[in-house]
Protein backbone atom coordinates (compact mmCIF):
# COMPACT_ATOMS: atom_id res chain seq x y z
CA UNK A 1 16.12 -29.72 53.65
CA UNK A 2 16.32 -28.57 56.93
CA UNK A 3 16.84 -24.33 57.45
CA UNK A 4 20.29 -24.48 58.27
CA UNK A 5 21.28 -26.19 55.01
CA UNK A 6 18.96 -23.84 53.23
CA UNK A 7 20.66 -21.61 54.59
CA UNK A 8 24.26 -22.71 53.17
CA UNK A 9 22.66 -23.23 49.92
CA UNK A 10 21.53 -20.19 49.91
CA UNK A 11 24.70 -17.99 50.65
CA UNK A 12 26.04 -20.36 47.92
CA UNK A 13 24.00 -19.23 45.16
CA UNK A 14 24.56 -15.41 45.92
CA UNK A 15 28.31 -15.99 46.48
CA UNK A 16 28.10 -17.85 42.68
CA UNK A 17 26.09 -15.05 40.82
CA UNK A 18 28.63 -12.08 42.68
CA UNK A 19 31.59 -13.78 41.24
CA UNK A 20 29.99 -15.01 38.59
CA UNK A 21 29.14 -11.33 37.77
CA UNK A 22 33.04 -10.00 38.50
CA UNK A 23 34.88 -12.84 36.48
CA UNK A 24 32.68 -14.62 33.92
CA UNK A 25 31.26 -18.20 34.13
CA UNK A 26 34.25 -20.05 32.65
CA UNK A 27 37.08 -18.12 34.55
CA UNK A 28 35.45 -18.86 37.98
CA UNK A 29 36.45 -21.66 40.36
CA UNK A 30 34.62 -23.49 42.39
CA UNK A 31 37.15 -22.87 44.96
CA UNK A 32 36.51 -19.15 44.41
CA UNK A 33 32.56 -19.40 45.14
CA UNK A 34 33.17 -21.56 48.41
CA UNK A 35 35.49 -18.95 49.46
CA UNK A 36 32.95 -16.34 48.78
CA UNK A 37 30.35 -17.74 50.40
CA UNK A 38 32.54 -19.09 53.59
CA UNK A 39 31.83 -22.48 53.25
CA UNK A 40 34.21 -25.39 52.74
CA UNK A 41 34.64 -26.28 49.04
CA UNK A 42 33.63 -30.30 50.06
CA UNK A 43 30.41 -28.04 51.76
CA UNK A 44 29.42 -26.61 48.07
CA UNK A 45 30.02 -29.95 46.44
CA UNK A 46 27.45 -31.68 49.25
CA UNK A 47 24.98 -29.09 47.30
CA UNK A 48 25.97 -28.90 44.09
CA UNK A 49 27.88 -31.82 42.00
CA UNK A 50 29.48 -29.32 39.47
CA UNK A 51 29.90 -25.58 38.75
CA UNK A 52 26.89 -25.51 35.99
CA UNK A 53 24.76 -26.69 38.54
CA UNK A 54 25.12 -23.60 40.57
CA UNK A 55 24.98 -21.30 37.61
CA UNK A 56 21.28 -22.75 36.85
CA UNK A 57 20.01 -23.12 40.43
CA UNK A 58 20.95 -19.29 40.74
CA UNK A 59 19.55 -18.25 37.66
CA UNK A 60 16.25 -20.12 38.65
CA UNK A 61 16.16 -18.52 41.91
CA UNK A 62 16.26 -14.92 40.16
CA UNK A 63 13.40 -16.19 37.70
CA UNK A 64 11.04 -16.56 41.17
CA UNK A 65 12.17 -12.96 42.37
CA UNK A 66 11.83 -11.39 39.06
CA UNK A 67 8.24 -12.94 38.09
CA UNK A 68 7.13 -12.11 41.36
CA UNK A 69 8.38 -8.64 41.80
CA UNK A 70 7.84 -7.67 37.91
CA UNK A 71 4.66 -9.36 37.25
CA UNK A 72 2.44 -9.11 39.94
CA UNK A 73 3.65 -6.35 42.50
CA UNK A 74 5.47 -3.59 41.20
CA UNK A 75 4.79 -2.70 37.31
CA UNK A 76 0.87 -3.73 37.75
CA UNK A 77 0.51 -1.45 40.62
CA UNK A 78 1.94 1.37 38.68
CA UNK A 79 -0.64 0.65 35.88
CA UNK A 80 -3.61 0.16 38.32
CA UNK A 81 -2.78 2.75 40.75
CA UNK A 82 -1.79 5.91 37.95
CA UNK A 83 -4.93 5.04 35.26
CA UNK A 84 -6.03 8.15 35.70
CA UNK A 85 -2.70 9.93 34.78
CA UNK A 86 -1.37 10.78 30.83
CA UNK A 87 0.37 8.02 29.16
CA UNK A 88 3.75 9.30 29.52
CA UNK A 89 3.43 9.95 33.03
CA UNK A 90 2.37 6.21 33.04
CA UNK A 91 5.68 5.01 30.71
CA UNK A 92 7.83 7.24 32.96
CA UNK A 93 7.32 5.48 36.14
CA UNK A 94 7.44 2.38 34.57
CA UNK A 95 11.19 3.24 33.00
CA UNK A 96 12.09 4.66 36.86
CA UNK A 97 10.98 1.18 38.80
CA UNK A 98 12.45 -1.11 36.04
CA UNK A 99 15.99 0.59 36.39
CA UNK A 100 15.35 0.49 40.01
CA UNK A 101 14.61 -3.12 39.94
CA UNK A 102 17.75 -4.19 37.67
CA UNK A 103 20.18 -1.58 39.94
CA UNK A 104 18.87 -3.62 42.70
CA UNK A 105 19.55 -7.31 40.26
CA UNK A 106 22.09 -6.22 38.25
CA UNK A 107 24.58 -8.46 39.01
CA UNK A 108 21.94 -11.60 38.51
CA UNK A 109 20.79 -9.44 35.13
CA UNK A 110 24.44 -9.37 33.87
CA UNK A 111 25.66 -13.11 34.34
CA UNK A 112 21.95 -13.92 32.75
CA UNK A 113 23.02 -11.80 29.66
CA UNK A 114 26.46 -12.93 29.87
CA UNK A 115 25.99 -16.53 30.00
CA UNK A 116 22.79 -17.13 27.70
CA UNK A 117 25.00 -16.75 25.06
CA UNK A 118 26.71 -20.02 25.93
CA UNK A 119 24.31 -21.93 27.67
CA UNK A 120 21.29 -23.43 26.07
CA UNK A 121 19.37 -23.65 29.20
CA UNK A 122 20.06 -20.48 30.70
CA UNK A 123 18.67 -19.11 27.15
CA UNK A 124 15.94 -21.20 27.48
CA UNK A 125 15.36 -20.21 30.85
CA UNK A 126 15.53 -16.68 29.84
CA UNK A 127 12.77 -16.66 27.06
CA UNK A 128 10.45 -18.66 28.64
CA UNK A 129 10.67 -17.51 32.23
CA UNK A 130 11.34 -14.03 31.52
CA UNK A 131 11.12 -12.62 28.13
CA UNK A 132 8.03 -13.98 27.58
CA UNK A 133 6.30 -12.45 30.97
CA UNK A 134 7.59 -9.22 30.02
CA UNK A 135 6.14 -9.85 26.36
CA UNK A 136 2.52 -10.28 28.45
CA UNK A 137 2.71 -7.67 30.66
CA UNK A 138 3.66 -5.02 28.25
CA UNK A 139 1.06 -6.17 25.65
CA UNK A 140 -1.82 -6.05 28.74
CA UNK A 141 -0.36 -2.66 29.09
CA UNK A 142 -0.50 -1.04 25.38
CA UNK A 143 -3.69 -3.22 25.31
CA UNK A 144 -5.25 -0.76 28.23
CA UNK A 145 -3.84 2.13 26.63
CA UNK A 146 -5.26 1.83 23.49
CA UNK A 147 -8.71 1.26 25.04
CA UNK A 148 -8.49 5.13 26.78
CA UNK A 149 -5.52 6.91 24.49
CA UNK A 150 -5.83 8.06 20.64
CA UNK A 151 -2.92 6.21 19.19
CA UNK A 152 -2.25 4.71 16.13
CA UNK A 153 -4.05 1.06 15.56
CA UNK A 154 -0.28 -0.47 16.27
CA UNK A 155 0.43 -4.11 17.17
CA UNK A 156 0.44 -4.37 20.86
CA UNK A 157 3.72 -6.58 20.23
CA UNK A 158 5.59 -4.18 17.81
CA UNK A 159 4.11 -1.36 20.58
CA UNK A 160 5.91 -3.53 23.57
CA UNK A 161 9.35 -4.50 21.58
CA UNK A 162 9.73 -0.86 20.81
CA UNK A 163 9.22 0.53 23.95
CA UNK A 164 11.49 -1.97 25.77
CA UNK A 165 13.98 -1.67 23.15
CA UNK A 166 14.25 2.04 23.21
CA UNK A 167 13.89 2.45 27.34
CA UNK A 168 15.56 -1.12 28.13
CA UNK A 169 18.86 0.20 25.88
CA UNK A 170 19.08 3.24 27.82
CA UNK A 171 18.77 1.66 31.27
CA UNK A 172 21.38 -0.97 30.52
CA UNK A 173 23.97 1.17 28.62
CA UNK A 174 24.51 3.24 31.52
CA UNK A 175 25.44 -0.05 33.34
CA UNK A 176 27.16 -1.80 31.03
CA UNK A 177 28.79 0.96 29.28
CA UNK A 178 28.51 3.96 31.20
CA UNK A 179 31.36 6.04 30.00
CA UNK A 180 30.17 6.60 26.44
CA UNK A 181 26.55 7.69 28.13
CA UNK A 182 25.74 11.78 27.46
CA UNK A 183 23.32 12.43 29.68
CA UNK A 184 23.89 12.57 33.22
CA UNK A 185 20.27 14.25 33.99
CA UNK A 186 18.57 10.32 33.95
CA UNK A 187 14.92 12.21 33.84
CA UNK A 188 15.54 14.30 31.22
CA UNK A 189 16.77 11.87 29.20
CA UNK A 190 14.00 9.12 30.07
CA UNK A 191 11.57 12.72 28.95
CA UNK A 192 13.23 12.30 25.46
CA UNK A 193 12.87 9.07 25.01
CA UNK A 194 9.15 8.78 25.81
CA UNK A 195 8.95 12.29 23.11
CA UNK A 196 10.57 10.33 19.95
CA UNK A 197 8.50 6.81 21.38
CA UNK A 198 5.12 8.63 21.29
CA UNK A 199 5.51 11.46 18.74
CA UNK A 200 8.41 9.97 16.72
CA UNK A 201 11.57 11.79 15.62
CA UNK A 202 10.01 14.52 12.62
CA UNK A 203 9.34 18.01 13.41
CA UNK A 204 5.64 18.33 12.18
């Protein structure tokens, strides 16, 4: 493939996951994507021989760009680089560069949600590729924790799902739905829900 029809390919595959992100898989033309990308429709079809195609190509090419970026540069240098600092401290960085990293994604991170509930191999693409390295990284992280904190003797993978649950819900509710959110100070809320994840919710 020679860099000019990387190139195309390329500016294919972003056009895709913007519309893709605007309209939904299944109200999106290929028409609409060549458009978007300024290519010839006959051009995307020299690429790609259907629509689906594109959807999985672009959801691969996210896959290298989160692994990379998630696993091995940004959330392992904030665990390395702040071991010295309290665990909160720790947990609140990590909430700040994960909403930084899906403001900068979202619109991959919304047709990915969007569409794995249709599409086997996006799903499949989704907990194998991605779900599963977060699983990792987060149970390496509570694992290091544990070894330097007094917490409770907790599953690392009930420790992980929790946390992601509680700080991945907030993140994506002020996306997805941000008109019902109540707090428009994003640190003080990210402060509260650190509180209830380490010390729970009863006044003792």
């Amino acid at each position: 493939m020679d860099n000019r029809t990387s190139k195309t390919r390329k500016k294919i595959l972003e056009a895709s996951i913007e519309v893709f992100a605007q309209k939904g898989f299944s109200s999106t033309t290929t028409l609409e994507i060549a458009q978007k990308a300024q290519v010839a429709e006959v051009t995307l079809f020299r690429h790609f021989s259907k629509k689906r195609d594109i959807l999985h190509f672009a959801v691969l090419d996210f896959v290298d760009v989160f692994t990379e970026n998630f696993a091995f540069n940004s959330l392992k240098s904030i665990v390395d680089n702040n071991k010295h600092k309290p665990i909160k401290e720790i947990l609140k960085l990590i909430i700040l560069d994960r909403k930084n990293f899906i403001n900068e994604y979202f619109p991959y991170i919304k047709v990915i949600f969007q569409e794995m509930q249709f599409d086997e191999e996006v799903r499949t693409i989704y907990l194998e590729k991605i779900a599963k390295k977060i699983s990792e990284l987060f149970s390496e992280l509570f694992g290091e924790i544990k070894e330097r904190e007094k917490i409770k003797n907790i599953d690392s993978f009930i420790l992980t799902r929790s946390f992601i649950g509680m700080s991945g819900m907030m993140i994506m509710q002020r996306y997805f739905i941000p008109s019902e959110n109540k707090f428009n100070d994003l640190d003080q809320e990210i402060d509260i829900i650190i509180d209830i994840f380490l010390n729970g919710i009863l006044d003792k």
